[in-house]
PDB file of N, CA and C in Angstrom:
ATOM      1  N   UNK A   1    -102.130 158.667 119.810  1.00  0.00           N
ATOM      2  CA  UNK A   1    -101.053 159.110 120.632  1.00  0.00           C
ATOM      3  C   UNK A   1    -101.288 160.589 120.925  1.00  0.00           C
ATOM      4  N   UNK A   2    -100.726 161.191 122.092  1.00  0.00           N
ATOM      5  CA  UNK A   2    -101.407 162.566 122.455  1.00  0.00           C
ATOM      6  C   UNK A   2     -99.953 162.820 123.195  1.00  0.00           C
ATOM      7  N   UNK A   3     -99.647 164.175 122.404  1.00  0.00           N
ATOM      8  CA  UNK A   3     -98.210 165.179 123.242  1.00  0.00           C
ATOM      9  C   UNK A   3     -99.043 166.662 123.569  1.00  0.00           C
ATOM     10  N   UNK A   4     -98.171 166.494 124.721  1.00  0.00           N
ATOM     11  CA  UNK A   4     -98.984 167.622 125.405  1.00  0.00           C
ATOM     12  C   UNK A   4     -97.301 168.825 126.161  1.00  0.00           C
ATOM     13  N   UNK A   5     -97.673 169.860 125.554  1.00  0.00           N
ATOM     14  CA  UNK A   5     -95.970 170.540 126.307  1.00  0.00           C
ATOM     15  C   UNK A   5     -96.706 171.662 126.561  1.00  0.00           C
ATOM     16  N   UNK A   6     -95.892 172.779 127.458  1.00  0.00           N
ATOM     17  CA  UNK A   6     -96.558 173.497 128.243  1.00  0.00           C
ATOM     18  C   UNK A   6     -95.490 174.825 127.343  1.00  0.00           C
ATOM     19  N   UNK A   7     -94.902 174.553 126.042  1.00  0.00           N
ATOM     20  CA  UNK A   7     -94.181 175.235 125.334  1.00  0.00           C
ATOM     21  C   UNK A   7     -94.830 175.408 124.150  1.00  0.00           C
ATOM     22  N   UNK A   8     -94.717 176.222 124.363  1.00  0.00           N
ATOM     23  CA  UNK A   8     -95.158 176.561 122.161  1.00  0.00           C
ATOM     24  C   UNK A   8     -94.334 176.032 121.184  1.00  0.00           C
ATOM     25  N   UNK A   9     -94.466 175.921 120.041  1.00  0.00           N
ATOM     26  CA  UNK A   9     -93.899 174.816 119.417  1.00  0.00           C
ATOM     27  C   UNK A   9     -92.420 175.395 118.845  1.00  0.00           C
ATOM     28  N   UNK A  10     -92.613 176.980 118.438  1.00  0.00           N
ATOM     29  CA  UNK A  10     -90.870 177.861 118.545  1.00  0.00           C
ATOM     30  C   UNK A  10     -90.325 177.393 119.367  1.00  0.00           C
ATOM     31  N   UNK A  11     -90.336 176.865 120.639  1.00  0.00           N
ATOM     32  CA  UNK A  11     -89.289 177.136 121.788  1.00  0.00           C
ATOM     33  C   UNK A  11     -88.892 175.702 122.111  1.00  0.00           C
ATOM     34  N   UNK A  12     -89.795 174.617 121.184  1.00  0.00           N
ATOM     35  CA  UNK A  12     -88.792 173.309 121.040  1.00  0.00           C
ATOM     36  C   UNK A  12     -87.393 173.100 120.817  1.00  0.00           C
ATOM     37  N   UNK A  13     -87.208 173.551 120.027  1.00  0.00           N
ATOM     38  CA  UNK A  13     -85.151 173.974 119.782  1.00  0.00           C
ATOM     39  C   UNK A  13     -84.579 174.095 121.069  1.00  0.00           C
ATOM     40  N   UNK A  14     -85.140 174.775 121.855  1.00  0.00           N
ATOM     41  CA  UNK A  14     -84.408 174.458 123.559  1.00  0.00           C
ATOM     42  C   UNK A  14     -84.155 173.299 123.995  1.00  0.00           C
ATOM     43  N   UNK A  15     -85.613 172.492 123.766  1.00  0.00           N
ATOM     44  CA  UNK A  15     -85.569 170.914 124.816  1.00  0.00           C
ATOM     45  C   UNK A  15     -84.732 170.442 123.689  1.00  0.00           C
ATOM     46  N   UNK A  16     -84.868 170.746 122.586  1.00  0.00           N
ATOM     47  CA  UNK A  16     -84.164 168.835 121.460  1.00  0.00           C
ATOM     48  C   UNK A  16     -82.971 169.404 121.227  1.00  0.00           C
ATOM     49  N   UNK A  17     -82.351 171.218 121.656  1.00  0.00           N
ATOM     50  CA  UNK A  17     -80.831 171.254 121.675  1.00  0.00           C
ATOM     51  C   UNK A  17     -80.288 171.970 120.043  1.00  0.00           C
ATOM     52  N   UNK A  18     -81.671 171.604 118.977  1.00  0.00           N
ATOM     53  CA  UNK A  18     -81.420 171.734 117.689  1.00  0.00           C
ATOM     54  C   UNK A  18     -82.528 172.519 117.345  1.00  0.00           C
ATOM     55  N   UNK A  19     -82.960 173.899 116.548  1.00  0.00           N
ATOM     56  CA  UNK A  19     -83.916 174.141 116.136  1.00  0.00           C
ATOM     57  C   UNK A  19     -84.308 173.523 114.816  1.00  0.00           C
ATOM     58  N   UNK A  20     -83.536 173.206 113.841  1.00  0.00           N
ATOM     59  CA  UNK A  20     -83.518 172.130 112.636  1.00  0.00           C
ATOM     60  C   UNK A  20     -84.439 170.520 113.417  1.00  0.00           C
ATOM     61  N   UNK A  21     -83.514 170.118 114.036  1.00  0.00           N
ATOM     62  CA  UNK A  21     -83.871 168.839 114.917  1.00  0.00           C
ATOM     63  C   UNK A  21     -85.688 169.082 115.443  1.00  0.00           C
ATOM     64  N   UNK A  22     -85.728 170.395 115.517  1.00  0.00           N
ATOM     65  CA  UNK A  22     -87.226 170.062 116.532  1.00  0.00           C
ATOM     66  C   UNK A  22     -88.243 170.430 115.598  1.00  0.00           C
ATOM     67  N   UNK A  23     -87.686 171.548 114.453  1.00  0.00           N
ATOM     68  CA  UNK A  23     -88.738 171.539 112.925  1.00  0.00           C
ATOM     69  C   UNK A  23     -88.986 170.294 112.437  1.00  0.00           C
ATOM     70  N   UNK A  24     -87.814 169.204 112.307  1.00  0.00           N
ATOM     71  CA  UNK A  24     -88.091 167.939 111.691  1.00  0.00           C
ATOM     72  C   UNK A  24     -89.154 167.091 112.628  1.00  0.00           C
ATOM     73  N   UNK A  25     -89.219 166.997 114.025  1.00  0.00           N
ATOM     74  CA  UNK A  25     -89.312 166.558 114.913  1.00  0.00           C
ATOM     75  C   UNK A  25     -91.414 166.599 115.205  1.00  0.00           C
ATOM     76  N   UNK A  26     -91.377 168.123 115.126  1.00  0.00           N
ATOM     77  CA  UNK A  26     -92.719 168.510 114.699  1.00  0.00           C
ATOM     78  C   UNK A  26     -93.600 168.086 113.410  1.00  0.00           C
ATOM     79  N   UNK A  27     -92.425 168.251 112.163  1.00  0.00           N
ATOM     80  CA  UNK A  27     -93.378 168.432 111.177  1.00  0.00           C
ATOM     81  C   UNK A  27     -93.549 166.528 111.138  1.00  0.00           C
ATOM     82  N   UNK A  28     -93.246 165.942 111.947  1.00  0.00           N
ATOM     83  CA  UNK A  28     -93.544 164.476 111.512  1.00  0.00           C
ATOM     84  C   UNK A  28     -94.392 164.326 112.203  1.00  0.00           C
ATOM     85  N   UNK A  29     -94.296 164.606 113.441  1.00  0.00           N
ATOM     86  CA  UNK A  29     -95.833 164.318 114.319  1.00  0.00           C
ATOM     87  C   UNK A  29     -97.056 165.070 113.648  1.00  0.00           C
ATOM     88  N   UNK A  30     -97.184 166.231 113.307  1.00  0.00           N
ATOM     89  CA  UNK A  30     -98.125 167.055 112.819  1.00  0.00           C
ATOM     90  C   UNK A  30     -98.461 166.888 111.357  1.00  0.00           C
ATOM     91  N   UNK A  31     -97.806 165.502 110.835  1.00  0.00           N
ATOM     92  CA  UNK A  31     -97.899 165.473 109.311  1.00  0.00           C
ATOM     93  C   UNK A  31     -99.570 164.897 109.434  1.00  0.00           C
ATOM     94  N   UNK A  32     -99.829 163.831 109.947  1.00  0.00           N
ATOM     95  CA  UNK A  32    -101.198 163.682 109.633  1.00  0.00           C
ATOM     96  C   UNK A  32    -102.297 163.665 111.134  1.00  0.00           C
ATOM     97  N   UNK A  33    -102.186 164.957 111.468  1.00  0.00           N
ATOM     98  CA  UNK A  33    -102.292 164.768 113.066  1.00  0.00           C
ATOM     99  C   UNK A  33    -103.668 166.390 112.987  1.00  0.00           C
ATOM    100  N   UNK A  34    -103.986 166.524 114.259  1.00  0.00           N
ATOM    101  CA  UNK A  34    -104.464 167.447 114.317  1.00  0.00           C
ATOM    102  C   UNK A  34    -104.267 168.669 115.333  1.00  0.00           C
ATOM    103  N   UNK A  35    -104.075 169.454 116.021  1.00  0.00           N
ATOM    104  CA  UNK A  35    -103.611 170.427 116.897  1.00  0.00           C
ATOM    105  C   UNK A  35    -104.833 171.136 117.448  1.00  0.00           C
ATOM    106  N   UNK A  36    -104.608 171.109 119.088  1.00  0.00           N
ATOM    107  CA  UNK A  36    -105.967 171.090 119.927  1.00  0.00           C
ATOM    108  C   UNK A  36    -105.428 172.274 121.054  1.00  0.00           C
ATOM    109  N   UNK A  37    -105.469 173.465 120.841  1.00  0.00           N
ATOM    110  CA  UNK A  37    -105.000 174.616 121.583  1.00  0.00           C
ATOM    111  C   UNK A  37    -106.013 175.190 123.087  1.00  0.00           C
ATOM    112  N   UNK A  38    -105.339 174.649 124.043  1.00  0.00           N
ATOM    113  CA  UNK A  38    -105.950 175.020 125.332  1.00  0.00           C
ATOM    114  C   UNK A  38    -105.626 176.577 126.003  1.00  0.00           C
ATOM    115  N   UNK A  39    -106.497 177.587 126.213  1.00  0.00           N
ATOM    116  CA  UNK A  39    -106.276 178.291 126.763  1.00  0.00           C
ATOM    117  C   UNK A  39    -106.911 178.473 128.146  1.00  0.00           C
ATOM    118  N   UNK A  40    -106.002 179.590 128.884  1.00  0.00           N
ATOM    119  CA  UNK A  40    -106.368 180.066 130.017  1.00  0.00           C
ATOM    120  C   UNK A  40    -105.883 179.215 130.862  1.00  0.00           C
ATOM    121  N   UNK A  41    -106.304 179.117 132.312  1.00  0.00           N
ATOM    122  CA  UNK A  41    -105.475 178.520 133.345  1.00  0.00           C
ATOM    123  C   UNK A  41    -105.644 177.227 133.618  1.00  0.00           C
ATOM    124  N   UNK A  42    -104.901 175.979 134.152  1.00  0.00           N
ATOM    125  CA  UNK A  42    -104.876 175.112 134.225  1.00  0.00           C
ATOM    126  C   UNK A  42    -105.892 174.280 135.416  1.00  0.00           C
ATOM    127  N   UNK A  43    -106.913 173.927 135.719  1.00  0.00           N
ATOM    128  CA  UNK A  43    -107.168 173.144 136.609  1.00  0.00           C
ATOM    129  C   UNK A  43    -106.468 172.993 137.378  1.00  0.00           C
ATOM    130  N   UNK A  44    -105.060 172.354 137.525  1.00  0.00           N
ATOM    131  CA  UNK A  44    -104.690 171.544 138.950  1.00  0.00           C
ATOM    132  C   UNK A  44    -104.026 173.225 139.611  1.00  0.00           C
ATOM    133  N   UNK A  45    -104.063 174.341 138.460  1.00  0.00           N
ATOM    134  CA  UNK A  45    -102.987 175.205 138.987  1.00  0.00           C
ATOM    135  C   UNK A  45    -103.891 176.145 139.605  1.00  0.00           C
ATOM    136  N   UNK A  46    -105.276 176.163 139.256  1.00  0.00           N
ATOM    137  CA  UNK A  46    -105.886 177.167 139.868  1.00  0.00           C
ATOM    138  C   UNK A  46    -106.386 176.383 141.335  1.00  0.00           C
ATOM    139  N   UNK A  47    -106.863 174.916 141.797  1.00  0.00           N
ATOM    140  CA  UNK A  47    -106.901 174.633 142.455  1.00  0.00           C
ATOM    141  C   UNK A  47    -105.914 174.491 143.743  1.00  0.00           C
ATOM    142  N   UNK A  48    -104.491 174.578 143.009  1.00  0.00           N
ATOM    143  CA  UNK A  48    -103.801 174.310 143.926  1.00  0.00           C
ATOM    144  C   UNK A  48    -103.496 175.727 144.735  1.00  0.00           C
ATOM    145  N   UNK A  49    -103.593 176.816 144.335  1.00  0.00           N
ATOM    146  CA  UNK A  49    -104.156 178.057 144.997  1.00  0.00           C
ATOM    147  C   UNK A  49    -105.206 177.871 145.743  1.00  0.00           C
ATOM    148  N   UNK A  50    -105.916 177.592 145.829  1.00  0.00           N
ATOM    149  CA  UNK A  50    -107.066 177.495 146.724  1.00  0.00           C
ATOM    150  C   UNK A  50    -106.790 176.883 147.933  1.00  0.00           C
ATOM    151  N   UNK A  51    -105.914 175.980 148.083  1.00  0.00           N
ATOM    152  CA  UNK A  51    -105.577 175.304 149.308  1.00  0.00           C
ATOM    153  C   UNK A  51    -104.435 176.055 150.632  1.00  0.00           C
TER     154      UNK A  51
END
């Protein structure tokens, strides 16, 4: 399974409404998982400048 947010994982408490709620929320997905950090600009976003 693969989650992908365009938020850092502090600023979950916004979307789930609860910062408790989105610590629990995280630490279950990330219990036996691994974390894959993309930087710099996005493909569709630098292309879509170009047009």
């Amino acid at each position: 399974m693969v989650f992908t947010s365009n938020l850092e994982s502090g600023r979950w408490g916004d979307v789930f409404g609860d910062g408790d709620m989105a610590a629990a929320v995280i630490d279950r997905i990330v219990h036996h998982s691994g974390i894959i950090r993309f930087h710099g600009e996005s493909y569709p976003h630098i292309h879509s400048l170009m047009k």
